[in-house]
PDB file of N, CA and C in Angstrom:
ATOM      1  N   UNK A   1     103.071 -77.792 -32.157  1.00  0.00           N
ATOM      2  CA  UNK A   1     103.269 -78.387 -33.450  1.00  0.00           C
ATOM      3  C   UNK A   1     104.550 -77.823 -34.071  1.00  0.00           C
ATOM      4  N   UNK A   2     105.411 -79.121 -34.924  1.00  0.00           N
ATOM      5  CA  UNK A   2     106.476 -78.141 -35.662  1.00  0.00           C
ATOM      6  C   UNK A   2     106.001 -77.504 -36.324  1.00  0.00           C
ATOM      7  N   UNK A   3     107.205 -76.447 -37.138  1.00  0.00           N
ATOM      8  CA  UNK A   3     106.804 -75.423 -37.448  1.00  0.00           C
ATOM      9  C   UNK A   3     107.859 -75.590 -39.075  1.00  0.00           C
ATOM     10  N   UNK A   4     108.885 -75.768 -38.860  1.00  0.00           N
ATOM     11  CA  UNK A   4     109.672 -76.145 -40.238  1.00  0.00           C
ATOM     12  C   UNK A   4     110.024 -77.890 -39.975  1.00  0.00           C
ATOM     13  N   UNK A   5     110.162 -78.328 -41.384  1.00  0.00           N
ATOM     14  CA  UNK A   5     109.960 -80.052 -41.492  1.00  0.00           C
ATOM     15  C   UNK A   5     111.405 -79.703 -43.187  1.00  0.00           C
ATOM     16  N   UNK A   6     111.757 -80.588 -43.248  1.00  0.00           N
ATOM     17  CA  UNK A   6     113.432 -80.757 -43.927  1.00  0.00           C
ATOM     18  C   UNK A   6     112.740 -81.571 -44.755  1.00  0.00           C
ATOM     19  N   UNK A   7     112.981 -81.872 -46.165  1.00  0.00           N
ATOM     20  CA  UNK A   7     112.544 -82.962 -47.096  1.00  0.00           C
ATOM     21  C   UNK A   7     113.365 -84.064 -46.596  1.00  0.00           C
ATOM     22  N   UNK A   8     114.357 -83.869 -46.817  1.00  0.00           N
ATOM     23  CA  UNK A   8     115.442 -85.093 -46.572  1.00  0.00           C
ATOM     24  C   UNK A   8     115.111 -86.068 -45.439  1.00  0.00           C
ATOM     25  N   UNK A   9     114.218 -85.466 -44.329  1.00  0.00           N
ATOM     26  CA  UNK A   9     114.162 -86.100 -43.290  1.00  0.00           C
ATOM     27  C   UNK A   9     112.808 -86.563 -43.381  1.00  0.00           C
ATOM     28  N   UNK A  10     111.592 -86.207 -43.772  1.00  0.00           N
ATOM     29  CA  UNK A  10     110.438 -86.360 -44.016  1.00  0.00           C
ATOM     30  C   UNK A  10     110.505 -87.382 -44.813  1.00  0.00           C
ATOM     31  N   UNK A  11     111.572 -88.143 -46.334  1.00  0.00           N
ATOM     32  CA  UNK A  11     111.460 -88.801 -47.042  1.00  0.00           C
ATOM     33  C   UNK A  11     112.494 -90.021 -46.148  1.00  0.00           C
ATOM     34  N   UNK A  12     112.899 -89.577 -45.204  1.00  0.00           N
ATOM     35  CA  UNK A  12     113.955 -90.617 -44.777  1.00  0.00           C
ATOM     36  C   UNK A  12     113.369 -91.261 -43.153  1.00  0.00           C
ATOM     37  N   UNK A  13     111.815 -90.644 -42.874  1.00  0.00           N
ATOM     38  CA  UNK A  13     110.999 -90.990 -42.083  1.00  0.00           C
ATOM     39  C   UNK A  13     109.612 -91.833 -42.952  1.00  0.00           C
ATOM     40  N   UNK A  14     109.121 -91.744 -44.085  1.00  0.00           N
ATOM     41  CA  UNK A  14     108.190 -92.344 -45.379  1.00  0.00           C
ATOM     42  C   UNK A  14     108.986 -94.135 -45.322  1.00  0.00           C
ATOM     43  N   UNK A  15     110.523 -93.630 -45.927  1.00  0.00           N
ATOM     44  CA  UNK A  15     111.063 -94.770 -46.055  1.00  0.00           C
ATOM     45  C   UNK A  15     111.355 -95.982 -44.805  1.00  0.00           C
ATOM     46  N   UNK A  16     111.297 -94.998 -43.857  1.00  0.00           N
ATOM     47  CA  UNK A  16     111.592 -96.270 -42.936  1.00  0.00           C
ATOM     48  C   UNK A  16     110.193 -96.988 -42.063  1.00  0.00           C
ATOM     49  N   UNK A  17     109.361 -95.945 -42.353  1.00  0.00           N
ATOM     50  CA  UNK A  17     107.709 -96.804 -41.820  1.00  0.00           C
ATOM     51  C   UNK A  17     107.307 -96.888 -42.848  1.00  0.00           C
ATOM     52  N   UNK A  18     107.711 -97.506 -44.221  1.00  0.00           N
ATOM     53  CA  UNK A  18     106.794 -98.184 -45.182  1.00  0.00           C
ATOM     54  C   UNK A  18     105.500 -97.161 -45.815  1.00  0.00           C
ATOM     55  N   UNK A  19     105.015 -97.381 -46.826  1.00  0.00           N
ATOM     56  CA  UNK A  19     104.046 -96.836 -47.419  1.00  0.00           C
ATOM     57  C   UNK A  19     104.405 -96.053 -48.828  1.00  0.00           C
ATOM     58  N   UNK A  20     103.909 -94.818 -49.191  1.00  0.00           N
ATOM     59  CA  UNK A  20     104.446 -94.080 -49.928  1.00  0.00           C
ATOM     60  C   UNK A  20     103.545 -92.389 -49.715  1.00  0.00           C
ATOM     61  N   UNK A  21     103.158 -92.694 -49.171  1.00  0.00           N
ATOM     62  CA  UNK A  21     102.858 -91.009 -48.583  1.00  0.00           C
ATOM     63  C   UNK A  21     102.998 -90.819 -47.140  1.00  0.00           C
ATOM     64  N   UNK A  22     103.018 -89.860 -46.623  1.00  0.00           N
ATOM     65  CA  UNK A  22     103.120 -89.588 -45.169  1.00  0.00           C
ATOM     66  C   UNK A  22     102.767 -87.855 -44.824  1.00  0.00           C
ATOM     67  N   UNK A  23     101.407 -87.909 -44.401  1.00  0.00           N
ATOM     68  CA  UNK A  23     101.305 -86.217 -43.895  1.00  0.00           C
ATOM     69  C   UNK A  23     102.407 -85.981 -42.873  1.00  0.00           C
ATOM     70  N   UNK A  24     102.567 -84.759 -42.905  1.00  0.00           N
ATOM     71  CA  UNK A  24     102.917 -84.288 -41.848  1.00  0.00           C
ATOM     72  C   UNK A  24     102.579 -82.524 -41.053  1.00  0.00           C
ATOM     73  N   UNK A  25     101.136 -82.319 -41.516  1.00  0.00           N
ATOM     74  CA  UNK A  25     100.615 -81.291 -41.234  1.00  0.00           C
ATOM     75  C   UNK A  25      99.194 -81.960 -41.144  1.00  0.00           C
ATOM     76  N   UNK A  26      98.825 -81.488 -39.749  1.00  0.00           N
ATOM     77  CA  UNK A  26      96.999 -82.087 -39.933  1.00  0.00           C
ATOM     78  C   UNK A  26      97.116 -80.941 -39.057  1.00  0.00           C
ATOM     79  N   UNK A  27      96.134 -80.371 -39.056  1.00  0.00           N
ATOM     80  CA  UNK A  27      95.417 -78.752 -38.658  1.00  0.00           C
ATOM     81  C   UNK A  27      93.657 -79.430 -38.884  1.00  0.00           C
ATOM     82  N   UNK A  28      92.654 -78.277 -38.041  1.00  0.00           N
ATOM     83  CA  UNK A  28      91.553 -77.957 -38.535  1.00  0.00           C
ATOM     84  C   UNK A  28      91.364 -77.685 -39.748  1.00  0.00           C
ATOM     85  N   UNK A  29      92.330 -76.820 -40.693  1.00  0.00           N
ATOM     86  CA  UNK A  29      91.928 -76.094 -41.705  1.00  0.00           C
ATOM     87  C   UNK A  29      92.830 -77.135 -42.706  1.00  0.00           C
ATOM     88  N   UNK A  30      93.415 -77.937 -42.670  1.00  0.00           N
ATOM     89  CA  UNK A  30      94.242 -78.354 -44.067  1.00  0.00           C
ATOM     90  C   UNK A  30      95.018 -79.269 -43.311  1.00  0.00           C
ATOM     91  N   UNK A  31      95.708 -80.120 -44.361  1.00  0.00           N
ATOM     92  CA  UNK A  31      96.332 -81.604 -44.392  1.00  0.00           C
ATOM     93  C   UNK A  31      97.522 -81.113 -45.118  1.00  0.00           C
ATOM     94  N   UNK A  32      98.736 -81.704 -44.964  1.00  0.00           N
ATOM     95  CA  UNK A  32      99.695 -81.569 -46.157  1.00  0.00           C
ATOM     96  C   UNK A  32     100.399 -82.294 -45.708  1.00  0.00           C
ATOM     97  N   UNK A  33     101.497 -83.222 -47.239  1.00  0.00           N
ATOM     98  CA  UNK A  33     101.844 -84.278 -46.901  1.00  0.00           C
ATOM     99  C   UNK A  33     103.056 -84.462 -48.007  1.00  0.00           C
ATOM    100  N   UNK A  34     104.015 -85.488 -48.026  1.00  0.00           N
ATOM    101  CA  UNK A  34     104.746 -85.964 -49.405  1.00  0.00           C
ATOM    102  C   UNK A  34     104.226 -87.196 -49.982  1.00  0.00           C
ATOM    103  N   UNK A  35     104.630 -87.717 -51.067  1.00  0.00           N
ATOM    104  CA  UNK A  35     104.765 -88.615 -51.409  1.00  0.00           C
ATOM    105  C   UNK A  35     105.690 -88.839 -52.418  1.00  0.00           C
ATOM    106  N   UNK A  36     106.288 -90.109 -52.335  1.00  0.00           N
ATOM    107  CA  UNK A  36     107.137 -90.726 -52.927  1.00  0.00           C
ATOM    108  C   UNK A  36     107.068 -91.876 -53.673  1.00  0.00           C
ATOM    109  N   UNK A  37     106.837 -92.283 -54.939  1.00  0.00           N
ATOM    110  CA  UNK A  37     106.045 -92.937 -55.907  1.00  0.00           C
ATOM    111  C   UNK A  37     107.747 -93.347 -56.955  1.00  0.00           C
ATOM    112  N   UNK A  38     108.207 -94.728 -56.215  1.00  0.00           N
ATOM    113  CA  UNK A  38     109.654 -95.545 -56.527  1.00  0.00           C
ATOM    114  C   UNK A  38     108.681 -95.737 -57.788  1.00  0.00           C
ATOM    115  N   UNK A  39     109.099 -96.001 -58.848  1.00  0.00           N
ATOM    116  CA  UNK A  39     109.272 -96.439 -60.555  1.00  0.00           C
ATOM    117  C   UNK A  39     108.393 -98.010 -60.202  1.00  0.00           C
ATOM    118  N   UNK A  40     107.541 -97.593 -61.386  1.00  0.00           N
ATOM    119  CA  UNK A  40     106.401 -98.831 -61.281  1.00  0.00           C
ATOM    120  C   UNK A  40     105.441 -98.924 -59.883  1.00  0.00           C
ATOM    121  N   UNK A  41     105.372 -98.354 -58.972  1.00  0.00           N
ATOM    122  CA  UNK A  41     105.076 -98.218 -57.754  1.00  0.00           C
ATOM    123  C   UNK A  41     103.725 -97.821 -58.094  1.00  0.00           C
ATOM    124  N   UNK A  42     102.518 -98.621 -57.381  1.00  0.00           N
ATOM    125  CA  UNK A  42     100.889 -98.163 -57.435  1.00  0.00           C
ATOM    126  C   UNK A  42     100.724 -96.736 -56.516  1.00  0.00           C
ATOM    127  N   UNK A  43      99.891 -95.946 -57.048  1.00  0.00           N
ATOM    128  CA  UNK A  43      99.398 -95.123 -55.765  1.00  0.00           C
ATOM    129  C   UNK A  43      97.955 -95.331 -56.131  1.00  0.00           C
ATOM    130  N   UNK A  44      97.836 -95.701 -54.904  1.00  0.00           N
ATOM    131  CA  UNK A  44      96.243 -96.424 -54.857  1.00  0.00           C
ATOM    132  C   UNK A  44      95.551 -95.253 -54.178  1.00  0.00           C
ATOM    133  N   UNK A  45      95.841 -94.113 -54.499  1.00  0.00           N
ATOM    134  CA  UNK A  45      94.628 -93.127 -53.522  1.00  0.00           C
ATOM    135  C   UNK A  45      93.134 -93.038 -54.250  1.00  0.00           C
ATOM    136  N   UNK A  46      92.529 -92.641 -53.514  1.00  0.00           N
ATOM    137  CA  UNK A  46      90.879 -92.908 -53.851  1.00  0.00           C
ATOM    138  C   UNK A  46      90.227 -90.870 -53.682  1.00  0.00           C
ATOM    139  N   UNK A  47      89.358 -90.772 -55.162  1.00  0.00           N
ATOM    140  CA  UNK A  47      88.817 -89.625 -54.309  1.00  0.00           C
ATOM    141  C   UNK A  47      88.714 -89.119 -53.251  1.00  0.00           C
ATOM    142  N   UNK A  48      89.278 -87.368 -52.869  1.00  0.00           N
ATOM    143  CA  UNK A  48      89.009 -87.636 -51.484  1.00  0.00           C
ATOM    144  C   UNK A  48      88.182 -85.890 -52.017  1.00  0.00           C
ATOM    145  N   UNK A  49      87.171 -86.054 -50.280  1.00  0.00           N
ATOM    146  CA  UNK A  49      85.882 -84.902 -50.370  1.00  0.00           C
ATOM    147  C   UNK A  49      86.156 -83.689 -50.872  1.00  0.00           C
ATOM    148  N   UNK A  50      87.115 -83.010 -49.968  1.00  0.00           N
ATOM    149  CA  UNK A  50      88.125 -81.985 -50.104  1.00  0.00           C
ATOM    150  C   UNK A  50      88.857 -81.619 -51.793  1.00  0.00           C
ATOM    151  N   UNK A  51      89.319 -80.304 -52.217  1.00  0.00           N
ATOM    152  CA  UNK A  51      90.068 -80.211 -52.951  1.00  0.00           C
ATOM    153  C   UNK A  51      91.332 -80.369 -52.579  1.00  0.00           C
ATOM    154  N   UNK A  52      92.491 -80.984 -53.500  1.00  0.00           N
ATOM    155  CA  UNK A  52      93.733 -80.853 -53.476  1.00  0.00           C
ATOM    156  C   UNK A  52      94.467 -80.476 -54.745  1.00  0.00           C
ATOM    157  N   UNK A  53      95.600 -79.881 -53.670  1.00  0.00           N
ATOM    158  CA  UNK A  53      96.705 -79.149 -54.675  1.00  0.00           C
ATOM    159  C   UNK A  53      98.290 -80.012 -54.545  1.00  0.00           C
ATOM    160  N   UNK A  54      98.780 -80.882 -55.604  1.00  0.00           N
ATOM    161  CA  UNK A  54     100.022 -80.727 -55.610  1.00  0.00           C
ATOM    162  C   UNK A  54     100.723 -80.442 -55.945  1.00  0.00           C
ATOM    163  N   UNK A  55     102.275 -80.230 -55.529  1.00  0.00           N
ATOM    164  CA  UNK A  55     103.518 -79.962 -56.592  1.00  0.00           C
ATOM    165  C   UNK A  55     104.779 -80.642 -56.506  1.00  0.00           C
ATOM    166  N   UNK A  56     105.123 -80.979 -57.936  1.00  0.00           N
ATOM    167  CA  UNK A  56     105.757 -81.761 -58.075  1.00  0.00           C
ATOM    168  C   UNK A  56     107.400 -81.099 -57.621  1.00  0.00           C
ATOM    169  N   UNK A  57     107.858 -82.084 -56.928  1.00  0.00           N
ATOM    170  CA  UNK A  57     109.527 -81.421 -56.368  1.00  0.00           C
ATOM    171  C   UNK A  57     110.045 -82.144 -56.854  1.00  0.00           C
ATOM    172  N   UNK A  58     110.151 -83.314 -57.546  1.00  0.00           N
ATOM    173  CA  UNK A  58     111.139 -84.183 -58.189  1.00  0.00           C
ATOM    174  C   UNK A  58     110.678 -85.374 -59.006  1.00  0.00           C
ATOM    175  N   UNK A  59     111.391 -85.723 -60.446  1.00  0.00           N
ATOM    176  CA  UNK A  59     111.142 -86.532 -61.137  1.00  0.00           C
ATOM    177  C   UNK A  59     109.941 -86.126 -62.426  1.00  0.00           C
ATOM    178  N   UNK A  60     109.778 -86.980 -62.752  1.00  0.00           N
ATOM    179  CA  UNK A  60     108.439 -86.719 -63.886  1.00  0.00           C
ATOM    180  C   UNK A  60     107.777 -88.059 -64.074  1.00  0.00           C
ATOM    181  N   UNK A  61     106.640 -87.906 -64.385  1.00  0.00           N
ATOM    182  CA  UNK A  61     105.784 -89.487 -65.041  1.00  0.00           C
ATOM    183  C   UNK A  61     104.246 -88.631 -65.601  1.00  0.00           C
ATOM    184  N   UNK A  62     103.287 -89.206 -65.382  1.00  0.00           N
ATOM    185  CA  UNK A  62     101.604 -88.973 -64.980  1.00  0.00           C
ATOM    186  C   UNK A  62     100.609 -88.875 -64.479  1.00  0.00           C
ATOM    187  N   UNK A  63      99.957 -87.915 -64.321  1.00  0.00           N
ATOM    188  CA  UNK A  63      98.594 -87.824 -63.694  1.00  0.00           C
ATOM    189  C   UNK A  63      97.671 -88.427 -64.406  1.00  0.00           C
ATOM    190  N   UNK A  64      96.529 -89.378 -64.112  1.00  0.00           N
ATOM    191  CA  UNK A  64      95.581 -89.387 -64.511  1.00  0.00           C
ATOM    192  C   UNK A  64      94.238 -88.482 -63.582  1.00  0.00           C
ATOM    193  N   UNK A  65      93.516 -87.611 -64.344  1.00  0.00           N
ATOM    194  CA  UNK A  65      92.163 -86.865 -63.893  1.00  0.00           C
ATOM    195  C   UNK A  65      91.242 -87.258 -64.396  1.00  0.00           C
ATOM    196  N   UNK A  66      90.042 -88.219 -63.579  1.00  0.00           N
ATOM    197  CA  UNK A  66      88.930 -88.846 -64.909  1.00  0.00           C
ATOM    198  C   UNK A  66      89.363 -89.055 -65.785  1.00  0.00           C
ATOM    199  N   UNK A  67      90.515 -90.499 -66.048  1.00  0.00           N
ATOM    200  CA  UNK A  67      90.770 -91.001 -66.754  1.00  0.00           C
ATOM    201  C   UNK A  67      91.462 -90.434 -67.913  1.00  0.00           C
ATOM    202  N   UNK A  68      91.722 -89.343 -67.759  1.00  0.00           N
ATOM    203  CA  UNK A  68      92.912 -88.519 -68.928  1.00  0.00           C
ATOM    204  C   UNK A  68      94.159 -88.399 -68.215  1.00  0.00           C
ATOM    205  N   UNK A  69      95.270 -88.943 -69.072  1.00  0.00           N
ATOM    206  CA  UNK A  69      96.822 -88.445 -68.460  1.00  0.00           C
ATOM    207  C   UNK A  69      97.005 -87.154 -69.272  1.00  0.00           C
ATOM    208  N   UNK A  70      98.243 -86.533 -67.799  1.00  0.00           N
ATOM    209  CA  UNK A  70      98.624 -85.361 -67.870  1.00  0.00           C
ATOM    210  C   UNK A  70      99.924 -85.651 -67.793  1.00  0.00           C
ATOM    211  N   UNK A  71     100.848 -85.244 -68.471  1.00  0.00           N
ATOM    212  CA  UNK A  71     102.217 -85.661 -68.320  1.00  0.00           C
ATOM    213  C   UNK A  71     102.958 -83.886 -67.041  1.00  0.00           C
ATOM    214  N   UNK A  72     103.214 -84.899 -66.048  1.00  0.00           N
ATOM    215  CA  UNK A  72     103.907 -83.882 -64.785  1.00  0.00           C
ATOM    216  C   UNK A  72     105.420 -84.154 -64.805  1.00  0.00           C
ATOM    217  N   UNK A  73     106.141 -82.706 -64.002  1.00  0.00           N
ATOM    218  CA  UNK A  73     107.798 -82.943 -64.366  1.00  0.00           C
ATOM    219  C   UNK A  73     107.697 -82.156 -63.190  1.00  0.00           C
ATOM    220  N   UNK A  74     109.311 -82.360 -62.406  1.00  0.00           N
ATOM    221  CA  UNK A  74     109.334 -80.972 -61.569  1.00  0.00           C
ATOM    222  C   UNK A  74     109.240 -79.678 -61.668  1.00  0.00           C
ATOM    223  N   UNK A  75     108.508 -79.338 -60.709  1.00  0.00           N
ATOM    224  CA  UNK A  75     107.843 -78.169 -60.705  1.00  0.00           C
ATOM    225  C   UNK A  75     106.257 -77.391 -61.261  1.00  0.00           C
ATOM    226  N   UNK A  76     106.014 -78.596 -61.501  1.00  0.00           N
ATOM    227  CA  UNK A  76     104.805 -78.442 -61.958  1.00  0.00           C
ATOM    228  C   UNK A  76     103.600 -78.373 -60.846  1.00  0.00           C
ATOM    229  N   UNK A  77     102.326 -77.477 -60.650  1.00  0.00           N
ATOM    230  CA  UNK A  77     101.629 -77.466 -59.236  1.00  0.00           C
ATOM    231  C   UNK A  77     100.326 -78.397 -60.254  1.00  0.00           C
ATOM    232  N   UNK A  78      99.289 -78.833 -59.510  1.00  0.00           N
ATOM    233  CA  UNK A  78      98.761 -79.538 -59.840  1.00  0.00           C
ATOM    234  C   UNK A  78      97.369 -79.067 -59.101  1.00  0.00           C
ATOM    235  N   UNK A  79      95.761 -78.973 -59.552  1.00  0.00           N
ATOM    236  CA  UNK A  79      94.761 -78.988 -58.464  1.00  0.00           C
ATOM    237  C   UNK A  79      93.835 -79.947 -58.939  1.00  0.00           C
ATOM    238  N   UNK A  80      93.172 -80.551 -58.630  1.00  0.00           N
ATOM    239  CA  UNK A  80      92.291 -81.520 -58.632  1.00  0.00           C
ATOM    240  C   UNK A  80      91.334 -81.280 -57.468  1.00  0.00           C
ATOM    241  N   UNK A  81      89.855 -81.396 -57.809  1.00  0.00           N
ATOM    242  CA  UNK A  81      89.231 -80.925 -57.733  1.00  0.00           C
ATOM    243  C   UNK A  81      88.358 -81.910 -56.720  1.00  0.00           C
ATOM    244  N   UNK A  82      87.506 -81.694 -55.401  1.00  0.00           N
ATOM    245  CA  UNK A  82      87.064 -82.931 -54.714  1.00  0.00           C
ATOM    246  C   UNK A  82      86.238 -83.567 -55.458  1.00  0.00           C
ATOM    247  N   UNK A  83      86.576 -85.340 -55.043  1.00  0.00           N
ATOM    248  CA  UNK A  83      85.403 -86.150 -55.549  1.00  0.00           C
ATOM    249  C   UNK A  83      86.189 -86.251 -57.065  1.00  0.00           C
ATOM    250  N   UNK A  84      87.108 -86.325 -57.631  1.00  0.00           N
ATOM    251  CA  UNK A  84      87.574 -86.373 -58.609  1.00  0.00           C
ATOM    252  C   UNK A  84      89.051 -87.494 -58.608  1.00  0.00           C
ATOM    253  N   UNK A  85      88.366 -88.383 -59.771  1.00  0.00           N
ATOM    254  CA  UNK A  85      89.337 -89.791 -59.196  1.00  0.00           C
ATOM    255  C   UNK A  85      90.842 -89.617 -59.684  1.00  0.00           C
ATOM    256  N   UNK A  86      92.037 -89.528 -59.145  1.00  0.00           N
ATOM    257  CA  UNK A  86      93.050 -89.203 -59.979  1.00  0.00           C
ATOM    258  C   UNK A  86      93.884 -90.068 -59.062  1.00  0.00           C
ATOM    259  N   UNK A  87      95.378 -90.041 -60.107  1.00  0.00           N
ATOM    260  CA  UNK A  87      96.098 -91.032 -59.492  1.00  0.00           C
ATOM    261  C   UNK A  87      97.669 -90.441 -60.564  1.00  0.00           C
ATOM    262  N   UNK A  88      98.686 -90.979 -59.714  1.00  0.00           N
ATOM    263  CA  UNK A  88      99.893 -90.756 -60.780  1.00  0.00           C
ATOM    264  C   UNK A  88     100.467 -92.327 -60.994  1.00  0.00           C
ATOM    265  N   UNK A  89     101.471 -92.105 -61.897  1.00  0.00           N
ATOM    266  CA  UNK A  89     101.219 -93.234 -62.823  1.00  0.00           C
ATOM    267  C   UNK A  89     102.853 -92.998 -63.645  1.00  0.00           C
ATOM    268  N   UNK A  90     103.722 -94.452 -64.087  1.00  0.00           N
ATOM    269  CA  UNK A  90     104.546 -94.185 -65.608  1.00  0.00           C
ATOM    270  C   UNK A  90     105.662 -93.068 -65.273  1.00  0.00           C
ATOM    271  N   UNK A  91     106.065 -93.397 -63.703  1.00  0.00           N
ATOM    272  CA  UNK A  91     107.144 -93.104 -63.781  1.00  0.00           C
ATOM    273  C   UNK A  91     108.603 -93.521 -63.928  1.00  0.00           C
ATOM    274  N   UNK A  92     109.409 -93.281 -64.561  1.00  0.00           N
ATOM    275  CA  UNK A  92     110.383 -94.067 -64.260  1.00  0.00           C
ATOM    276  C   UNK A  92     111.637 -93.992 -63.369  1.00  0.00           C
ATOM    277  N   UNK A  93     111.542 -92.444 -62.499  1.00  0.00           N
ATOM    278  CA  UNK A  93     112.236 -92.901 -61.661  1.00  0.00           C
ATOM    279  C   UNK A  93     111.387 -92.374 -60.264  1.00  0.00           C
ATOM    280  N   UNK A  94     112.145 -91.937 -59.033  1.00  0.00           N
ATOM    281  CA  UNK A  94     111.644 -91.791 -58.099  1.00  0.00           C
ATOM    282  C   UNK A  94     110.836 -90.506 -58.257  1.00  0.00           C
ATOM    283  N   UNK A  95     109.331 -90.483 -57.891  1.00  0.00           N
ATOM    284  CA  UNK A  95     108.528 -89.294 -58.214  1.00  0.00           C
ATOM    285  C   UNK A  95     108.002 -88.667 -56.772  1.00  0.00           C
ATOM    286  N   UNK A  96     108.735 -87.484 -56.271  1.00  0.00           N
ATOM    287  CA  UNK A  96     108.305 -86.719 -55.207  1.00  0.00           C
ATOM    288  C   UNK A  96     107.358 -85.858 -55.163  1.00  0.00           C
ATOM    289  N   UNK A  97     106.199 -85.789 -54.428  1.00  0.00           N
ATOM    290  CA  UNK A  97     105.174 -84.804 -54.957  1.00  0.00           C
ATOM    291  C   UNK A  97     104.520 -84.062 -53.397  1.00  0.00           C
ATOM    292  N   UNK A  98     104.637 -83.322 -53.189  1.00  0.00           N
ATOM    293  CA  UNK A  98     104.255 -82.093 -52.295  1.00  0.00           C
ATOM    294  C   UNK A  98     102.556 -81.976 -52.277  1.00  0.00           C
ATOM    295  N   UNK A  99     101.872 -82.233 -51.585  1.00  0.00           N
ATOM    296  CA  UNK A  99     100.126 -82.267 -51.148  1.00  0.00           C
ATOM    297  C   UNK A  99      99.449 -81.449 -49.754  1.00  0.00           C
ATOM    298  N   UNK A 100      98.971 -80.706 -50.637  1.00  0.00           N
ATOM    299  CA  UNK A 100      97.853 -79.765 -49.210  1.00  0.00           C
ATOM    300  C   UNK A 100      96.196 -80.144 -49.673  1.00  0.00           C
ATOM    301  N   UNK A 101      95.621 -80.566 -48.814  1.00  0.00           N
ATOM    302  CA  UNK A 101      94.164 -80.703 -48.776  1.00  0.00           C
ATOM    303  C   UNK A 101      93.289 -79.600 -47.685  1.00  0.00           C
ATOM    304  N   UNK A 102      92.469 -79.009 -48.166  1.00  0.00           N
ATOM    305  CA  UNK A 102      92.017 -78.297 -47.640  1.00  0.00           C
ATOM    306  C   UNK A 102      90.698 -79.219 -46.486  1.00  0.00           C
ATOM    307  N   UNK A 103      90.331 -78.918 -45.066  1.00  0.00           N
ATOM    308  CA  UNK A 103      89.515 -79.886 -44.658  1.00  0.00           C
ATOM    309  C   UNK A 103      87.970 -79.318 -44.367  1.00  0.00           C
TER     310      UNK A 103
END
């Protein structure tokens, strides 16, 4: 398995197979991944079992956690808790966000 992964190249591998997230760590013990959330862009993720932690590397907009927004900017880490519906949201420009799930 690699061992170091480049943003630049990780977001310039997202962009060219479509979507807006892309792991690139799956282990037994944890998941971790980017995402990239273009201005007005849905992120349709759904509770997942596991807790997760993100952090924000670029841009700003919102989290919603059970239906409350949190206003996020770079650099901000984020945990959300499993089984807990959240989603980001109201950005206006490109929003990069850094994700480890524990499995």
């Amino acid at each position: 398995m690699q061992e170091l992964y480049e943003l630049d190249h990780l977001l310039y591998e997202l962009e060219d197979h479509g979507g807006y997230f892309r792991d690139f760590i799956s282990t037994a013990g944890i998941e971790a991944g980017i995402i990239l959330l273009h201005p007005n862009e849905d992120d349709t993720q759904k509770p997942h079992s596991v807790d997760e932690v993100y952090y924000v590397i670029k841009g700003s907009g919102y989290i919603e956690i059970n239906g409350k927004d949190h206003p996020v900017k770079q650099g901000i880490f984020i945990f959300v808790p499993a089984a807990t519906k959240h989603r980001f949201h109201h950005n206006s420009q490109d929003l990069i966000i850094f994700y480890v799930l524990g499995k």
